[in-house]
N, C-alpha and C. Protein backbone atom coordinates (compact mmCIF):
# COMPACT_ATOMS: atom_id res chain seq x y z
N UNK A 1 74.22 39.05 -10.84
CA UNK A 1 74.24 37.60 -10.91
C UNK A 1 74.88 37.05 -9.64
N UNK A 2 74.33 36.17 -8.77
CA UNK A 2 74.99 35.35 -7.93
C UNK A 2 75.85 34.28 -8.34
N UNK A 3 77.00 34.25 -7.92
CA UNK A 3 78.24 33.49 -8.09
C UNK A 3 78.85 32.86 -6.94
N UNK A 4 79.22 31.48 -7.31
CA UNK A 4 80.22 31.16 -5.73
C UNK A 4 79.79 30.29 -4.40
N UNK A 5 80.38 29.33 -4.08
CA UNK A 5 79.84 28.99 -2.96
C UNK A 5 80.44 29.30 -1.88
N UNK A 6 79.62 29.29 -0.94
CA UNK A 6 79.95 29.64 0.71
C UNK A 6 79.54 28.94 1.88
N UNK A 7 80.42 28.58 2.76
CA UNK A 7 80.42 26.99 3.40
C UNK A 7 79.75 28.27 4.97
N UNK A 8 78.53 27.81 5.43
CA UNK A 8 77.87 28.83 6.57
C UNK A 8 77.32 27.47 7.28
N UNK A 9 76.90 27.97 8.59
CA UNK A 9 76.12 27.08 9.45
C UNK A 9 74.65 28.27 9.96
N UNK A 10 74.04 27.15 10.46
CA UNK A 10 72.69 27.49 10.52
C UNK A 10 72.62 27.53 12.19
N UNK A 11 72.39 28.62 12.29
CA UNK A 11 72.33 28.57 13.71
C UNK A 11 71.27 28.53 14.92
N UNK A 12 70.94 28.50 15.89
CA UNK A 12 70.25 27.83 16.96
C UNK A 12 69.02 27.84 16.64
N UNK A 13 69.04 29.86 16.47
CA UNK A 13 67.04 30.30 15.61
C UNK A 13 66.86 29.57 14.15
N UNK A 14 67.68 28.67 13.94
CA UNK A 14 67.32 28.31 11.95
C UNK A 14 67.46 29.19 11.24
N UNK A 15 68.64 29.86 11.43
CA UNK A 15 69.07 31.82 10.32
C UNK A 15 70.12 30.79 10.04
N UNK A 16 70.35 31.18 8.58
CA UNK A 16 71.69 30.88 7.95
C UNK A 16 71.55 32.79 7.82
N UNK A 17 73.02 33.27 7.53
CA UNK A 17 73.33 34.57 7.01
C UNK A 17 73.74 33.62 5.22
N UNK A 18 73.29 34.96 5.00
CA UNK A 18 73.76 35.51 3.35
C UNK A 18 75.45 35.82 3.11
N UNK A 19 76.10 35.81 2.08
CA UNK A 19 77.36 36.12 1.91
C UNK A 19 77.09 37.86 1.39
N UNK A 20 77.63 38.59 2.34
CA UNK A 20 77.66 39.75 1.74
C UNK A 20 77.40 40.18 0.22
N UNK A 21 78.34 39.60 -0.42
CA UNK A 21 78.02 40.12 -1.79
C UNK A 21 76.61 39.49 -2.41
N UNK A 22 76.10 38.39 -1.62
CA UNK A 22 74.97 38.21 -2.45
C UNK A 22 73.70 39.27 -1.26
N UNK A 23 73.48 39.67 -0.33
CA UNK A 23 73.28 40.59 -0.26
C UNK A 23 73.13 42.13 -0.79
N UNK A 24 74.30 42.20 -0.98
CA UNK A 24 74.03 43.85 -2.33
C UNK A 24 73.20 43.59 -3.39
N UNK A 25 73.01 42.71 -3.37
CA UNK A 25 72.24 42.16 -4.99
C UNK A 25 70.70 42.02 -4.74
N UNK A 26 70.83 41.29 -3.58
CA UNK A 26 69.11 41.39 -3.24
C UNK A 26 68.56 42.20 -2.49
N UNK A 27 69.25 42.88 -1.65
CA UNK A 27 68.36 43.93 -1.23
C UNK A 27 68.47 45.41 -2.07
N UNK A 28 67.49 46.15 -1.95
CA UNK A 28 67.01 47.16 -2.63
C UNK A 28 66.26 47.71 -2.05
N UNK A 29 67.21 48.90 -1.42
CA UNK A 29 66.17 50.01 -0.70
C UNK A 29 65.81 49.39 0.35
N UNK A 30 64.18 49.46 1.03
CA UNK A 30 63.09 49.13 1.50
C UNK A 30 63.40 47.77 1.17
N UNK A 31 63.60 47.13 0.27
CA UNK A 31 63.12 45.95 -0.11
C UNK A 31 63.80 44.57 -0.14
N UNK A 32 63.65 43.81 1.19
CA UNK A 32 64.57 42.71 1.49
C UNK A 32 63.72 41.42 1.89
N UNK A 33 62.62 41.39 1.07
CA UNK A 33 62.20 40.32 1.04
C UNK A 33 62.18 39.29 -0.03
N UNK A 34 62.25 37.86 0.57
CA UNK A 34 62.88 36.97 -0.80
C UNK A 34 61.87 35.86 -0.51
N UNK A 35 61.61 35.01 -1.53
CA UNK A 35 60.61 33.92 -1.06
C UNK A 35 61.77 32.51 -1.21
N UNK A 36 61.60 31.83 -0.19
CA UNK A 36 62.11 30.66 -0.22
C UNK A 36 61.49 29.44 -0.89
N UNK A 37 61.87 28.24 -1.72
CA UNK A 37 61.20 27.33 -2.30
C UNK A 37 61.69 26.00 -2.16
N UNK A 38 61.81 25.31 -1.56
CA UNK A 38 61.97 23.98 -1.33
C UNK A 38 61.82 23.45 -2.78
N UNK A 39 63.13 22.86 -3.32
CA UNK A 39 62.90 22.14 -4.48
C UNK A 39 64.18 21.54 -4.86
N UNK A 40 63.98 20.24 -5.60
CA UNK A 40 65.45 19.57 -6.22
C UNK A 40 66.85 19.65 -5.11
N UNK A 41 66.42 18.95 -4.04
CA UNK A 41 66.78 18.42 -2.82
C UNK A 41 67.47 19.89 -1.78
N UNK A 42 67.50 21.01 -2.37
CA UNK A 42 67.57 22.49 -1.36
C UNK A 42 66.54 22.94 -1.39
N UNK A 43 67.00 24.38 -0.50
CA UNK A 43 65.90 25.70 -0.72
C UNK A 43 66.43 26.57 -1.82
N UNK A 44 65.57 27.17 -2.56
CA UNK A 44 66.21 28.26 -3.13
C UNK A 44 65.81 29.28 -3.01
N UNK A 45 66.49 30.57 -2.79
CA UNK A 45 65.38 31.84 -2.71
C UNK A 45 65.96 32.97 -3.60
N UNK A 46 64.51 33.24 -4.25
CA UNK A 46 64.74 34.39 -5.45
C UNK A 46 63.87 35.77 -4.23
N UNK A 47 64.50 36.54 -5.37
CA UNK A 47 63.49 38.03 -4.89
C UNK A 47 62.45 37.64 -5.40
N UNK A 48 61.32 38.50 -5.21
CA UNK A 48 59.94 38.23 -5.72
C UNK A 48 59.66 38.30 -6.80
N UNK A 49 60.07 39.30 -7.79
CA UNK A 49 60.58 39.57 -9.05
C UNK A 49 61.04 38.27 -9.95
N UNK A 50 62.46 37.57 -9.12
CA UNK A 50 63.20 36.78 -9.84
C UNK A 50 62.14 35.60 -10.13
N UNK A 51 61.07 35.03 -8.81
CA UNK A 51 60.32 34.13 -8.63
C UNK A 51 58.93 33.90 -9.59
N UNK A 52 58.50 35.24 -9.94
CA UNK A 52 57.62 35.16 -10.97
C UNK A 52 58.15 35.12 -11.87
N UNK A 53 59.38 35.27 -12.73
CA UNK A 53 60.06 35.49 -13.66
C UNK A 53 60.31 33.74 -13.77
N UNK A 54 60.68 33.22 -12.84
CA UNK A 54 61.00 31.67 -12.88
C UNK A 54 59.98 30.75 -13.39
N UNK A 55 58.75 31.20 -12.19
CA UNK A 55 57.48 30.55 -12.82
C UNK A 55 57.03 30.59 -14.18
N UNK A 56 56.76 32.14 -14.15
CA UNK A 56 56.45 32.43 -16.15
C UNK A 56 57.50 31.59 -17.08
N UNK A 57 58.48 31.09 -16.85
CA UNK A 57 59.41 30.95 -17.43
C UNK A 57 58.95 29.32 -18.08
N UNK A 58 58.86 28.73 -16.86
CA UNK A 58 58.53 27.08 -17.30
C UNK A 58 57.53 27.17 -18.53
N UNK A 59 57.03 28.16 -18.63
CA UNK A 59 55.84 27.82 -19.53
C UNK A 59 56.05 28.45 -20.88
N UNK A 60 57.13 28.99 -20.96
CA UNK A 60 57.22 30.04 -22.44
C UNK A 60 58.54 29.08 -22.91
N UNK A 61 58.00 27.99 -23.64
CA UNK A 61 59.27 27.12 -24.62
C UNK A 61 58.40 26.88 -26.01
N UNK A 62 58.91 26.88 -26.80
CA UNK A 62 58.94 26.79 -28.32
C UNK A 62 57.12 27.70 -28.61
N UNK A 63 56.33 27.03 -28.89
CA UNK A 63 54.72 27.29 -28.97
C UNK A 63 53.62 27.62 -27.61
N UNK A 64 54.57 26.95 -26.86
CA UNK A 64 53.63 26.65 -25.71
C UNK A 64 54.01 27.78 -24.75
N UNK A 65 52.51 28.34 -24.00
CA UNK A 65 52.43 29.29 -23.22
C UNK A 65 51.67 28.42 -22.57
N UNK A 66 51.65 29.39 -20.74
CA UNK A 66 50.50 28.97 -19.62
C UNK A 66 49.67 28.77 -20.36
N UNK A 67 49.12 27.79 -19.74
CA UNK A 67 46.84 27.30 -20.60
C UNK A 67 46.57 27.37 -19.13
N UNK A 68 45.61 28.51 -19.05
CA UNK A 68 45.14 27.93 -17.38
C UNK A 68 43.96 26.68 -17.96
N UNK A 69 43.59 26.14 -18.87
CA UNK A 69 42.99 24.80 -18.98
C UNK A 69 43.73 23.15 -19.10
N UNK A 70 44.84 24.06 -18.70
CA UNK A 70 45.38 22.39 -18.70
C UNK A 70 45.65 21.98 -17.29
N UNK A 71 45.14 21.25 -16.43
CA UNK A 71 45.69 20.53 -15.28
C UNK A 71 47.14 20.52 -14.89
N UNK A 72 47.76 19.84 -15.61
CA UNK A 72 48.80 19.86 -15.21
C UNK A 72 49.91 21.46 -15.28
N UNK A 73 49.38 22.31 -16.13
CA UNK A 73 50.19 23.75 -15.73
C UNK A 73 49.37 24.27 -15.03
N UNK A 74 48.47 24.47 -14.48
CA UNK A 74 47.66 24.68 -13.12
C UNK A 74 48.22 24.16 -12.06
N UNK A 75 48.32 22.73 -12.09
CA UNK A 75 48.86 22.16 -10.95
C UNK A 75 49.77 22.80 -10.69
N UNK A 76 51.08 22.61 -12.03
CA UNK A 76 52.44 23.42 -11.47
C UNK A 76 52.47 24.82 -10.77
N UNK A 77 51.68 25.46 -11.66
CA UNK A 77 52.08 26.83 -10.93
C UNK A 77 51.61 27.29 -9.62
N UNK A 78 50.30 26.55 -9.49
CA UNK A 78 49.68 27.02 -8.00
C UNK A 78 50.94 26.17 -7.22
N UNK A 79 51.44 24.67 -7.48
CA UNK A 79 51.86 23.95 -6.20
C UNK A 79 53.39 24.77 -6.23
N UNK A 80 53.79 25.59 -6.85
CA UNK A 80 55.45 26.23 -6.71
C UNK A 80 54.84 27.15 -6.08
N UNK A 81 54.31 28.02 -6.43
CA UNK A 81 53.13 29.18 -5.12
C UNK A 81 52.90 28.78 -4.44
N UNK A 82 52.74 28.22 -4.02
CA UNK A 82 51.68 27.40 -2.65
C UNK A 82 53.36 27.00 -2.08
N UNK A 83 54.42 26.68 -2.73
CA UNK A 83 55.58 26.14 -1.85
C UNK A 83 56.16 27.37 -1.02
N UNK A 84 55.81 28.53 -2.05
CA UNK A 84 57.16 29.64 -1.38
C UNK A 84 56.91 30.12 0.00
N UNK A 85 57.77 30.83 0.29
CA UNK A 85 57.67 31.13 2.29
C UNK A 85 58.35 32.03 1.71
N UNK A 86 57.47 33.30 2.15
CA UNK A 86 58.13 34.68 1.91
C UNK A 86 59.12 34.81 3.67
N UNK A 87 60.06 35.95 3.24
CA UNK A 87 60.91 35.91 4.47
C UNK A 87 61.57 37.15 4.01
N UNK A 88 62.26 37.66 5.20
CA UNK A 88 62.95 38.95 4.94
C UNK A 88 64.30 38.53 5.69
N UNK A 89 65.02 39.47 4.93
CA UNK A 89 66.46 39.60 5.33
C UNK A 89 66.76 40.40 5.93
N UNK A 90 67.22 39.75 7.17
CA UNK A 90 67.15 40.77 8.77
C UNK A 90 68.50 41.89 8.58
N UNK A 91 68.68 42.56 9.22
CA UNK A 91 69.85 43.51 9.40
C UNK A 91 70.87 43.02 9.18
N UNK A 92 70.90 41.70 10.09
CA UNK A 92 72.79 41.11 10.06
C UNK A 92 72.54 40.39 8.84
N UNK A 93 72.24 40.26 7.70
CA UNK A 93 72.06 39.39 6.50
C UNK A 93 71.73 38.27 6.48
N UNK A 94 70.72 38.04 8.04
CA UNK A 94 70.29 36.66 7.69
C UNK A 94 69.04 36.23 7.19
N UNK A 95 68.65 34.82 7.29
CA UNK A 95 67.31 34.71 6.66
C UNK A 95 66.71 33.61 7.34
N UNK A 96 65.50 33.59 7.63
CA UNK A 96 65.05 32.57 8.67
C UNK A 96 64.79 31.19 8.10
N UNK A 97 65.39 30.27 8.19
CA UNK A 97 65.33 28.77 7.65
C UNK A 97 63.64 28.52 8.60
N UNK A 98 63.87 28.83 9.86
CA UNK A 98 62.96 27.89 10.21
C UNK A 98 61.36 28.36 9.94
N UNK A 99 60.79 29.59 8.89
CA UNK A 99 59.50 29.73 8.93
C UNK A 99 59.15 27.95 7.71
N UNK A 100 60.62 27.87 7.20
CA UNK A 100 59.86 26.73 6.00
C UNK A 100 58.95 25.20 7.09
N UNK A 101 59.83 25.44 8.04
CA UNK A 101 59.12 24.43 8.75
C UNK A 101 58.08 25.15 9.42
N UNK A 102 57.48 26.21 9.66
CA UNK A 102 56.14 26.79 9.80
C UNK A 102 55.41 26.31 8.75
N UNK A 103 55.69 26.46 7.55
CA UNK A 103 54.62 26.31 6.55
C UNK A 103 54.30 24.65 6.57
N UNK A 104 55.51 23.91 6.43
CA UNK A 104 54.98 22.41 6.26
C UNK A 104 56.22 21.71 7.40
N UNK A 105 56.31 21.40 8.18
CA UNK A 105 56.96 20.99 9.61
C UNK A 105 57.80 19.46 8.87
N UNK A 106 58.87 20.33 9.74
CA UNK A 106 59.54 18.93 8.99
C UNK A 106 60.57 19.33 7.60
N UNK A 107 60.62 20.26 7.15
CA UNK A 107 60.77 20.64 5.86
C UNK A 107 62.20 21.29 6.05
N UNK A 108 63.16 21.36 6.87
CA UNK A 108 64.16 21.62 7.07
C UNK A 108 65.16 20.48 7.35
N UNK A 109 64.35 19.76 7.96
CA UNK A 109 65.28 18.61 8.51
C UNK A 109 64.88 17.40 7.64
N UNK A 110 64.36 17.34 6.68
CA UNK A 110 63.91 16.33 5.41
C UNK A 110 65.01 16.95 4.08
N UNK A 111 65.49 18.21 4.27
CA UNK A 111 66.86 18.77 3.30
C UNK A 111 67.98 18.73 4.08
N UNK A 112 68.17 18.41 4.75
CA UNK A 112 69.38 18.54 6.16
C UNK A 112 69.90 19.96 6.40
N UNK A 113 68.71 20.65 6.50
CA UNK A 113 69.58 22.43 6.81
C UNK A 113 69.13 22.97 8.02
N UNK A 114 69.89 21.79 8.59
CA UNK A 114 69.89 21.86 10.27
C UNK A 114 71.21 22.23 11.47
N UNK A 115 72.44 22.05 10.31
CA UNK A 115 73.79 22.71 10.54
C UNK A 115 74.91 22.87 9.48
N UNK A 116 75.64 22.38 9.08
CA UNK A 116 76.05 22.88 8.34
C UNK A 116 75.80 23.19 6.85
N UNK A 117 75.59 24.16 6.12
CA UNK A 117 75.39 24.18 5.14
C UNK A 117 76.45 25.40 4.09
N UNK A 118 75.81 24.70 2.26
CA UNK A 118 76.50 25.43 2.05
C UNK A 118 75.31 26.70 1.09
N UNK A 119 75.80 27.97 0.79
CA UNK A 119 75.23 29.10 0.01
C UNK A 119 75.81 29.14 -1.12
N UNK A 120 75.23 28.85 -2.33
CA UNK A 120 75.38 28.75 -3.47
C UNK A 120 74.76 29.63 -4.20
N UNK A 121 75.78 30.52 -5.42
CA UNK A 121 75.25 31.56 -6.81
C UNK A 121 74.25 30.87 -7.61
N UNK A 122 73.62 30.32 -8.26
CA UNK A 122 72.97 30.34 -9.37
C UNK A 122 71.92 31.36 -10.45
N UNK A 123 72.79 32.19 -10.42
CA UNK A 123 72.70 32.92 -11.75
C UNK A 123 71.41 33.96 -10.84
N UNK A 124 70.22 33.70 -11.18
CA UNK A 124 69.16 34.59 -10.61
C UNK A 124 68.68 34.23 -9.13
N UNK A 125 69.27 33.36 -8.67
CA UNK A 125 68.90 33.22 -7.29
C UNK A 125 70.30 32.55 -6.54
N UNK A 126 69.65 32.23 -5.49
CA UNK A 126 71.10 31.23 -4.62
C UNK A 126 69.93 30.23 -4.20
N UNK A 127 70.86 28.96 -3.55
CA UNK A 127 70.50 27.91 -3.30
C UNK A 127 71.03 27.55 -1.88
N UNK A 128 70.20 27.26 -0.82
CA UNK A 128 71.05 26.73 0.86
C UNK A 128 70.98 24.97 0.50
N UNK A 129 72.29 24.45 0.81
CA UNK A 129 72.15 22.86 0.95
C UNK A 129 72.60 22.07 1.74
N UNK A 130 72.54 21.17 1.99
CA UNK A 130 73.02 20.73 3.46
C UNK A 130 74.65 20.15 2.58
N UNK A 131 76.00 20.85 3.58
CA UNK A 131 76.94 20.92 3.19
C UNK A 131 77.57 19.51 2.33
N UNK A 132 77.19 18.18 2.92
CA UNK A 132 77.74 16.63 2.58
C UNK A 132 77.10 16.84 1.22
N UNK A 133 75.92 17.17 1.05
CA UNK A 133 74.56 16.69 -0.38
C UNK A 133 75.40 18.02 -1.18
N UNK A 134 75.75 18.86 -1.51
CA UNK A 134 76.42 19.85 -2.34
C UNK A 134 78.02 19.12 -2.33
N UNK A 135 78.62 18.76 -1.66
CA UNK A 135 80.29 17.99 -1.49
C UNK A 135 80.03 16.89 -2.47
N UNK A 136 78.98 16.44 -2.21
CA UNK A 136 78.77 15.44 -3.31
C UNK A 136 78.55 15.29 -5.12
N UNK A 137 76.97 16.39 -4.69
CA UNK A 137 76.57 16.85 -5.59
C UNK A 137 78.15 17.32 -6.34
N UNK A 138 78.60 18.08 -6.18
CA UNK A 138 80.19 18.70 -6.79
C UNK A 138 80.59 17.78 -7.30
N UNK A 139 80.97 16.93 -6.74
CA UNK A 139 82.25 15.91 -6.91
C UNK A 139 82.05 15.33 -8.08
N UNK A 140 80.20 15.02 -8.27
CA UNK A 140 79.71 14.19 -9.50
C UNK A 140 79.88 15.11 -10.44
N UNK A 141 79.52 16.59 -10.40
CA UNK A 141 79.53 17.25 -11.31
C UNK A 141 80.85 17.94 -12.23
N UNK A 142 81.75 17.73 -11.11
CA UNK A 142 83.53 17.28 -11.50
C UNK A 142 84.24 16.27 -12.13
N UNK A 143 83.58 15.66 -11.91
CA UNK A 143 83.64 13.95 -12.56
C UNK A 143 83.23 14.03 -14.13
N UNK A 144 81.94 14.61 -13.70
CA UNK A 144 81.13 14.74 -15.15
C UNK A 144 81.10 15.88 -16.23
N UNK A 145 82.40 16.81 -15.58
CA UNK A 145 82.13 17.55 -16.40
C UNK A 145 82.86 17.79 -17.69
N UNK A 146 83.54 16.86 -17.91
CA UNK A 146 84.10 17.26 -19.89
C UNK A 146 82.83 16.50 -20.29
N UNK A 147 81.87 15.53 -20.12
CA UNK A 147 81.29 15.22 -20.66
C UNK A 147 79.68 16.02 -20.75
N UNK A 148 79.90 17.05 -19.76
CA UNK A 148 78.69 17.90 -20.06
C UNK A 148 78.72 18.86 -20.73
N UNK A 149 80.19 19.21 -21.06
CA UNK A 149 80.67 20.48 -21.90
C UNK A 149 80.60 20.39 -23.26
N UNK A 150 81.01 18.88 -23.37
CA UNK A 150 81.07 18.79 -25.06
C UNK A 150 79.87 17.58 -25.25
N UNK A 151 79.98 17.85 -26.67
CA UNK A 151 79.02 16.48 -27.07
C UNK A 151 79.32 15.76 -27.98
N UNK A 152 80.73 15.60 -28.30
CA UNK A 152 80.99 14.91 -29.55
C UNK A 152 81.94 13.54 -28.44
């Protein structure tokens, strides 16, 4: 499980590095490739594994499974596919920010992960955010949080 945040900058090539320990976790063997996804104002990147596991996921609640006849779970799943940018995690533990702006230009500097940022745990993946939009994000979620804990 990824845990923890970590305050990194993004440097000249658009590499943020990984925090070591979330490193041991995603690489495996041979295998250090992760897909990145632009979504809910960061990137997030799962292993490939974690990413189909995410997708399948939206769709398995109470009765309802994928319908490839419905439009709108079609839509979803091709347009979260169609978002990811596969990428590998280089030797020194980094990861290339800037292929996301290969795929759709612009797409780095429309999340602000253009210098400082922060690396965030969430459970099956981590999340890069531009450091002010997570300081914030926090602060509300500090604010708010006896009232997200309980419900009475």
């Amino acid at each position: 499980m990824l845990a923890g945040s970590y305050p990194m900058s993004v440097d000249a090539k658009a590499r943020v590095t990984l925090p070591a320990v979330f490193r041991k976790q995603l690489i495996d063997g041979d295998r250090k490739t992760i897909y990145l996804v632009p979504m809910n104002g960061c990137v997030n990147g799962f292993t490939p594994e974690g990413f189909e596991r995410f997708v399948d996921g939206l769709f398995e609640y109470g009765d309802h499974h994928y319908d490839p006849r419905s439009r709108k779970d079609v839509q979803l799943r091709t347009g979260l596919w169609a978002s990811a940018v596969e990428v590998d995690i280089d030797s020194a533990g980094r990861v290339a920010l800037g292929k996301l702006d290969a795929a759709k230009p612009g797409s780095r500097e429309k999340l602000g992960l253009t210098g400082d940022v922060t690396v965030v745990g969430a459970g099956d993946h981590f999340e890069v955010w531009d450091t002010k939009e997570w300081n914030a994000a926090q602060e509300s979620f500090e604010d708010d949080l006896d009232a997200l804990l309980f419900h009475d």
